[in-house]
C-alpha atoms as a PDB file:
ATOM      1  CA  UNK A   1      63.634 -37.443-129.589  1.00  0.00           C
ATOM      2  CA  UNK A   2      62.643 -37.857-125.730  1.00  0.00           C
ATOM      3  CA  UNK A   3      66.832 -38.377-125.221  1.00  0.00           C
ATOM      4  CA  UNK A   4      67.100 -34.410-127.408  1.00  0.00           C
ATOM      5  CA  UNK A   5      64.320 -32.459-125.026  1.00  0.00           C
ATOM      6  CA  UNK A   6      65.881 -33.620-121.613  1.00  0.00           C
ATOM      7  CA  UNK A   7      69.592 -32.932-122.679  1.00  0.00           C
ATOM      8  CA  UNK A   8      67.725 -29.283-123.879  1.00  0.00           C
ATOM      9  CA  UNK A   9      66.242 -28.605-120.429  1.00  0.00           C
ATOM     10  CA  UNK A  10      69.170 -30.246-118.747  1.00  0.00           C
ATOM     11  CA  UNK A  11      71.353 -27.041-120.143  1.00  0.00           C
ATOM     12  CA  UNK A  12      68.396 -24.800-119.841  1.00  0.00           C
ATOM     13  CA  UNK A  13      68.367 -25.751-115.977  1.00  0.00           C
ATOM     14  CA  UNK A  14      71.862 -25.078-116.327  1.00  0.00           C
ATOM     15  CA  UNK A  15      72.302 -21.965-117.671  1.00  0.00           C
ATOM     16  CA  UNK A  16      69.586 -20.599-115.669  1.00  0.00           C
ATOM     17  CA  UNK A  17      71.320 -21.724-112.365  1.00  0.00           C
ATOM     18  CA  UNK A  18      74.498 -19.723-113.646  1.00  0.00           C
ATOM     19  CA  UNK A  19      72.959 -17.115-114.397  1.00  0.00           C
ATOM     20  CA  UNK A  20      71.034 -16.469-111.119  1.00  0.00           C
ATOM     21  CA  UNK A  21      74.486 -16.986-109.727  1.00  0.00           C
ATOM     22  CA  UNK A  22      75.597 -14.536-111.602  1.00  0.00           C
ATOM     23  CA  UNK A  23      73.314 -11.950-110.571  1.00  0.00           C
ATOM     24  CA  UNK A  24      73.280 -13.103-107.111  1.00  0.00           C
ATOM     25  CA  UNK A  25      77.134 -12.486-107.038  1.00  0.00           C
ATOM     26  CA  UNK A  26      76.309  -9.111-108.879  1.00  0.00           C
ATOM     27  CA  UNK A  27      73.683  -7.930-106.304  1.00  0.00           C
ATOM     28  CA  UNK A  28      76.556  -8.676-103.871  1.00  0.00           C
ATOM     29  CA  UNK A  29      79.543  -7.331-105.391  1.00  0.00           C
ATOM     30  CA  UNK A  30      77.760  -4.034-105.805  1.00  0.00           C
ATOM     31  CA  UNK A  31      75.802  -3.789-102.270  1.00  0.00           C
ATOM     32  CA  UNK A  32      79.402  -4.563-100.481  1.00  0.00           C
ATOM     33  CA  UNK A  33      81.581  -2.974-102.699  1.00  0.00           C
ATOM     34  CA  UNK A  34      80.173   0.158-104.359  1.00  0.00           C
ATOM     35  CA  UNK A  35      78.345   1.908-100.837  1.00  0.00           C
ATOM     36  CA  UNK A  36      77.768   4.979 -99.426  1.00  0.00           C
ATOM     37  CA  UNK A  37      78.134   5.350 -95.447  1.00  0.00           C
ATOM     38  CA  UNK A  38      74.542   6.403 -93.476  1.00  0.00           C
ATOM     39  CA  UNK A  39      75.209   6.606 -89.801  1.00  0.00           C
ATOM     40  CA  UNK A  40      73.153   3.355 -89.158  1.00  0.00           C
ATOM     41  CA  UNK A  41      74.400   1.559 -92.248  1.00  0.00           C
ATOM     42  CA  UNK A  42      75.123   2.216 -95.924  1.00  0.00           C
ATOM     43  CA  UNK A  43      73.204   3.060 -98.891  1.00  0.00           C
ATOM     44  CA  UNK A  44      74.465   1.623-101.746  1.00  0.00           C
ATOM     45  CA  UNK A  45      74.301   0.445-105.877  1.00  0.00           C
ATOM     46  CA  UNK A  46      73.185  -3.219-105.279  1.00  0.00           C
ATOM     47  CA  UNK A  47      69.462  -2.475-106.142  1.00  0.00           C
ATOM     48  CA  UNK A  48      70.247  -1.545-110.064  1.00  0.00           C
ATOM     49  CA  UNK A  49      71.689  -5.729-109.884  1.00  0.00           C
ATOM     50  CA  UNK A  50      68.072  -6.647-108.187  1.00  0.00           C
ATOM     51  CA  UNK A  51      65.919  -4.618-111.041  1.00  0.00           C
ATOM     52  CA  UNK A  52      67.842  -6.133-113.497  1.00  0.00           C
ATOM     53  CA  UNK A  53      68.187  -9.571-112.521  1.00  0.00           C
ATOM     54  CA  UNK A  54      64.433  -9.741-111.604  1.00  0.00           C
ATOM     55  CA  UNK A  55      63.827  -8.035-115.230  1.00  0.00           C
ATOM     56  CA  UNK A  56      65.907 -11.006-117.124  1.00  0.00           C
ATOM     57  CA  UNK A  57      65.099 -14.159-114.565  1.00  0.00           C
ATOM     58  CA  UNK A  58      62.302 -16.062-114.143  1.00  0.00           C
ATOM     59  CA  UNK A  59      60.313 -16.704-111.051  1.00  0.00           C
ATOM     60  CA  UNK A  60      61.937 -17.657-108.588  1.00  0.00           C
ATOM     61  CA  UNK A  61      65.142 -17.349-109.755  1.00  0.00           C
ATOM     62  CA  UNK A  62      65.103 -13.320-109.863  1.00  0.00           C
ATOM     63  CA  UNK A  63      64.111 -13.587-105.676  1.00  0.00           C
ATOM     64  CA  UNK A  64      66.461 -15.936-104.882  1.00  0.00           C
ATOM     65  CA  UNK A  65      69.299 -13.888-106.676  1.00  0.00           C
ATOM     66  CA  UNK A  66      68.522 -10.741-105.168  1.00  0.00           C
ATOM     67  CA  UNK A  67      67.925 -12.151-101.576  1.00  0.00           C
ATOM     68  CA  UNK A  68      71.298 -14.299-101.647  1.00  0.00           C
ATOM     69  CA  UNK A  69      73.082 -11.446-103.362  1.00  0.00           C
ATOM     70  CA  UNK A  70      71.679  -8.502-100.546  1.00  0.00           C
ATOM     71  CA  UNK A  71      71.856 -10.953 -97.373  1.00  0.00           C
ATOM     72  CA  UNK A  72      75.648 -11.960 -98.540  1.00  0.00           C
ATOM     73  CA  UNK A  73      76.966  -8.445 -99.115  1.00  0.00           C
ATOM     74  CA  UNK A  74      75.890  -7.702 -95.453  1.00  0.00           C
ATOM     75  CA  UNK A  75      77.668 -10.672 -94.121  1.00  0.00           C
ATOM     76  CA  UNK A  76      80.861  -9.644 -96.056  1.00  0.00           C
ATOM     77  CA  UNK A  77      80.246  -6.125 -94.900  1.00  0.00           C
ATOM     78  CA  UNK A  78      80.216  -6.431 -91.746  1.00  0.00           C
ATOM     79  CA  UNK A  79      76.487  -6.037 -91.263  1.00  0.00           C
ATOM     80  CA  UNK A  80      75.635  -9.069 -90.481  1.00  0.00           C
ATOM     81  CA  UNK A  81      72.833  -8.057 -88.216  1.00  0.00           C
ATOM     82  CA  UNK A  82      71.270  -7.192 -91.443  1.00  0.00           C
ATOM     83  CA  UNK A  83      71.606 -10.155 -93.413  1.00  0.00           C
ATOM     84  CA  UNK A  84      68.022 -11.231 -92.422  1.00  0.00           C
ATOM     85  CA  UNK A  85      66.276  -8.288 -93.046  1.00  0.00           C
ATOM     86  CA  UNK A  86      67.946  -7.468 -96.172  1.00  0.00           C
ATOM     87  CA  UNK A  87      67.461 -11.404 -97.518  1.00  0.00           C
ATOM     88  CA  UNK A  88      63.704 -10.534 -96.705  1.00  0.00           C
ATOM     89  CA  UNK A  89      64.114  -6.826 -98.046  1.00  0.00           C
ATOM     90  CA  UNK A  90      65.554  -7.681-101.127  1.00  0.00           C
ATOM     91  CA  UNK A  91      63.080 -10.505-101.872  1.00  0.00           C
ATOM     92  CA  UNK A  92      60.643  -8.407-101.937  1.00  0.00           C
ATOM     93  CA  UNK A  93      62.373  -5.939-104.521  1.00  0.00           C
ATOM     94  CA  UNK A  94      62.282  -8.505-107.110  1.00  0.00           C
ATOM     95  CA  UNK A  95      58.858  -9.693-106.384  1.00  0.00           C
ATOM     96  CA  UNK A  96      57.619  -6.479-108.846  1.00  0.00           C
ATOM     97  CA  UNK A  97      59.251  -6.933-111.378  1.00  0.00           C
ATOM     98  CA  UNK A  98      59.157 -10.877-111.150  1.00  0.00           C
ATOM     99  CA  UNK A  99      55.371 -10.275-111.046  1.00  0.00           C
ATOM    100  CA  UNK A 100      55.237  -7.600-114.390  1.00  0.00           C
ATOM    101  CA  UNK A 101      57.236 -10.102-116.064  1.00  0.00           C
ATOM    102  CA  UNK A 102      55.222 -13.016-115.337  1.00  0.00           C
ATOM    103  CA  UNK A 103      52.195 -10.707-116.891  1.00  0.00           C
ATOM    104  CA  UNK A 104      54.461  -9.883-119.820  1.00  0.00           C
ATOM    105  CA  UNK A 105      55.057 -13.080-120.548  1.00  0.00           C
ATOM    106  CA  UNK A 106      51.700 -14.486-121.179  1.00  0.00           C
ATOM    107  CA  UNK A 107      51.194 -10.913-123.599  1.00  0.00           C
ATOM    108  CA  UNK A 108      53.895 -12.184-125.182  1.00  0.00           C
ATOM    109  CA  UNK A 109      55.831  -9.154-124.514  1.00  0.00           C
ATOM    110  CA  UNK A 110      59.058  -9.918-122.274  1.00  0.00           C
ATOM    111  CA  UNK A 111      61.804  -9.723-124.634  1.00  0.00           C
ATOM    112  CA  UNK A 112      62.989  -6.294-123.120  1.00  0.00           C
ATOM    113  CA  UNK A 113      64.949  -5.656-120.020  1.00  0.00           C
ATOM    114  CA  UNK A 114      63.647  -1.795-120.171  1.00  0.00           C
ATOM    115  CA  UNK A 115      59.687  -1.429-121.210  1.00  0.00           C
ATOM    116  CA  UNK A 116      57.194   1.042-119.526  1.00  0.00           C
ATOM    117  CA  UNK A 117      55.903  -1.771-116.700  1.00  0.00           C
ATOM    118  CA  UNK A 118      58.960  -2.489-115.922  1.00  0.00           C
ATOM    119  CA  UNK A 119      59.751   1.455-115.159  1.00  0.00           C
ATOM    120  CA  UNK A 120      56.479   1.944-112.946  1.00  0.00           C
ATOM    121  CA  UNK A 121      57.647  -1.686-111.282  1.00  0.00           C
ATOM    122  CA  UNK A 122      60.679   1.196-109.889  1.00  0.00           C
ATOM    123  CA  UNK A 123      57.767   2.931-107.496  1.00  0.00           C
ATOM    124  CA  UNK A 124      56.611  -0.319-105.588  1.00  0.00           C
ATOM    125  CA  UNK A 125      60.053  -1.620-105.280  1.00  0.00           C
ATOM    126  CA  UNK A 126      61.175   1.733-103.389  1.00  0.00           C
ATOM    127  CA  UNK A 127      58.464   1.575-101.432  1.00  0.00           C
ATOM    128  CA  UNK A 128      59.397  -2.049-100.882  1.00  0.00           C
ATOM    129  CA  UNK A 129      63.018  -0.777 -99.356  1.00  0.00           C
ATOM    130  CA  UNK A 130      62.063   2.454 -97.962  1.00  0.00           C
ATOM    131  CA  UNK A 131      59.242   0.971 -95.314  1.00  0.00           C
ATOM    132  CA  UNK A 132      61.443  -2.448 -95.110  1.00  0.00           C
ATOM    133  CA  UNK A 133      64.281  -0.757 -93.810  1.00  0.00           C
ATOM    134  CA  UNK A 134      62.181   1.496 -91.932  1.00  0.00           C
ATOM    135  CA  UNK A 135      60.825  -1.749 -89.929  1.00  0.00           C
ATOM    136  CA  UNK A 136      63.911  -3.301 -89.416  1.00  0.00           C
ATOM    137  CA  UNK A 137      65.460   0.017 -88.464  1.00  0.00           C
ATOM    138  CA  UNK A 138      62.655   0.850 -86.335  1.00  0.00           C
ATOM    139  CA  UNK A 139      62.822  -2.633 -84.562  1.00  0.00           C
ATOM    140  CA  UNK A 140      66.438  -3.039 -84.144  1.00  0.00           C
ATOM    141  CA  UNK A 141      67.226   0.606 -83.087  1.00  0.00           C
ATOM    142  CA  UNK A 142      64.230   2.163 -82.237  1.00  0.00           C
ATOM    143  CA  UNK A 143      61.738   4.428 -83.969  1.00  0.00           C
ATOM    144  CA  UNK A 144      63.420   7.370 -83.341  1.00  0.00           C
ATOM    145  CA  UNK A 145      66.423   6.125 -84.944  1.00  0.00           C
ATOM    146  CA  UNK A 146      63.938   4.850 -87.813  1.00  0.00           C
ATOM    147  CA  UNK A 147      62.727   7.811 -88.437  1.00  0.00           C
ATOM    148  CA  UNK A 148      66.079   9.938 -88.451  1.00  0.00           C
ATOM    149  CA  UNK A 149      67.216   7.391 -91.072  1.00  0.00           C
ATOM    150  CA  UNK A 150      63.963   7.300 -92.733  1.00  0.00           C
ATOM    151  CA  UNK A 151      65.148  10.201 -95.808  1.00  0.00           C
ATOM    152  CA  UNK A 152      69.040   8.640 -96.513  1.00  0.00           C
ATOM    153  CA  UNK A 153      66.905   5.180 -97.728  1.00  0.00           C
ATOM    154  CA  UNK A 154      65.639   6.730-101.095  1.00  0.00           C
ATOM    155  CA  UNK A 155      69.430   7.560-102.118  1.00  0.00           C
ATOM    156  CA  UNK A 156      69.627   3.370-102.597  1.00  0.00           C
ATOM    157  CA  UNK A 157      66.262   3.064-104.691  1.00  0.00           C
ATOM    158  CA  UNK A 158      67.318   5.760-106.993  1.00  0.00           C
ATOM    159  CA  UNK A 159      70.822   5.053-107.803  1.00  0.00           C
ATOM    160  CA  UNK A 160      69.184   1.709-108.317  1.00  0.00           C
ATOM    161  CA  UNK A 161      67.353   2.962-110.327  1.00  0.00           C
ATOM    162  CA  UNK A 162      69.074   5.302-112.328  1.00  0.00           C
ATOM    163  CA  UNK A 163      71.876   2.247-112.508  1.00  0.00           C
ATOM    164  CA  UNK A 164      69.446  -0.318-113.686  1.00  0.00           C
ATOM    165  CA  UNK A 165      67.682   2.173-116.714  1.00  0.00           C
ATOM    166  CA  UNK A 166      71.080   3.085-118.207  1.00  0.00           C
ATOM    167  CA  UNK A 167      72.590  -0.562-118.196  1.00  0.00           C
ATOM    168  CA  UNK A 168      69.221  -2.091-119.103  1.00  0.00           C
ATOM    169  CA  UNK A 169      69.027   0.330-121.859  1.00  0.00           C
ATOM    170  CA  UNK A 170      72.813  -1.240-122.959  1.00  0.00           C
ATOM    171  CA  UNK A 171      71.522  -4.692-122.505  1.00  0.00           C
ATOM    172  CA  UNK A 172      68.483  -4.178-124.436  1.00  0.00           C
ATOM    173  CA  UNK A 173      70.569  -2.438-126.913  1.00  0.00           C
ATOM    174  CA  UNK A 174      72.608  -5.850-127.488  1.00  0.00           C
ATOM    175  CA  UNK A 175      69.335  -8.319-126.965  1.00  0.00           C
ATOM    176  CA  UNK A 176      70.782  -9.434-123.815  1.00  0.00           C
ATOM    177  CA  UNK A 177      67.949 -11.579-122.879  1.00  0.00           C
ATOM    178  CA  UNK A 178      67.653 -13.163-125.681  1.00  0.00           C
ATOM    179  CA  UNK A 179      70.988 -14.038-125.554  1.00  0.00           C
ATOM    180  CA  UNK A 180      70.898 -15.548-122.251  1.00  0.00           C
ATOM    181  CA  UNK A 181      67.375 -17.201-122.063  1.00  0.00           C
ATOM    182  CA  UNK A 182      65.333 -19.332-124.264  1.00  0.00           C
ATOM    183  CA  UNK A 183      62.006 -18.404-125.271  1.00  0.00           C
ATOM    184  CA  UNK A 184      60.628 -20.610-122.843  1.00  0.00           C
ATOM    185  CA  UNK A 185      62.079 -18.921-120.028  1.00  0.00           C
ATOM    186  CA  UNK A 186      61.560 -14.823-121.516  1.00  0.00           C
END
């Protein structure tokens, strides 16, 4: 019997290191890959990959996805004077919806990728990127340049956004996270 529960939370370990992989390599993919020019940077679709993989993961899995995921698209972008910032940045993305989840779980109500706490954890995590970026941008390249930049960082949030509803929506649709984690983990 004691032989049975560590082989189960052997491949629960397991699974739940591939899977933050997985969303760490999807953050990535669509930071580097799927961007939109800014004249101090890029905005880009990488967030919608954050909200979701902090929606599905557990803490900390969902923060170290989305921090690996943001700080290696930089490096592969050619930004990597951003990498810090953004490993910080994006850490802090997760952290709402790593938090609502951790809340939903004890209600016994985390089975769903999209829910209504989940869609109000979309205002703190802008905030989150909008004054992060404003910080770093004001400390790298000066306030002025901060502040010029400051309107082109809500484009990222709300593709993000927009991204993460409609393919949360299709993941719920399919029970996803079910699928992918045990009850344990939801």
């Amino acid at each position: 019997m004691q032989n049975s529960k560590a082989k189960q939370k052997s491949t629960t370990n397991v699974k739940l290191i591939a899977v933050t992989a997985m969303f760490a390599a999807l953050v990535t993919v669509t930071t580097a890959f799927i961007k939109i020019p800014t004249p101090l940077g890029y905005s880009h679709a990488g967030d919608s990959m954050i909200y979701l993989g902090a929606s599905i993961l557990p803490a900390p899995f969902g923060i170290i996805a989305a921090s690996i995921g943001g700080a290696l698209a930089d490096l592969l972008s050619g930004y990597a004077h951003w990498a810090i910032p953004t490993a910080i940045i994006k850490a802090f993305n997760a952290l709402p919806f790593i938090i609502c989840g951790i809340i939903l779980k004890k209600k016994g109500k985390n089975d769903k990728i999209i829910n209504i706490p989940n869609l109000i954890m979309i205002i703190p995590t802008t905030m989150v990127t909008v004054g992060g970026y404003f910080i770093a941008n004001g400390l790298m390249y000066g306030w002025a340049a901060a502040i010029g930049e400051l309107s082109l960082w809500w484009l990222q949030p709300s593709v993000g956004a927009i991204l993460y509803v409609a393919l949360g929506l299709g993941l719920d649709a399919i029970k996803f996270k079910q699928k992918v984690l045990p009850e344990t983990l939801r």
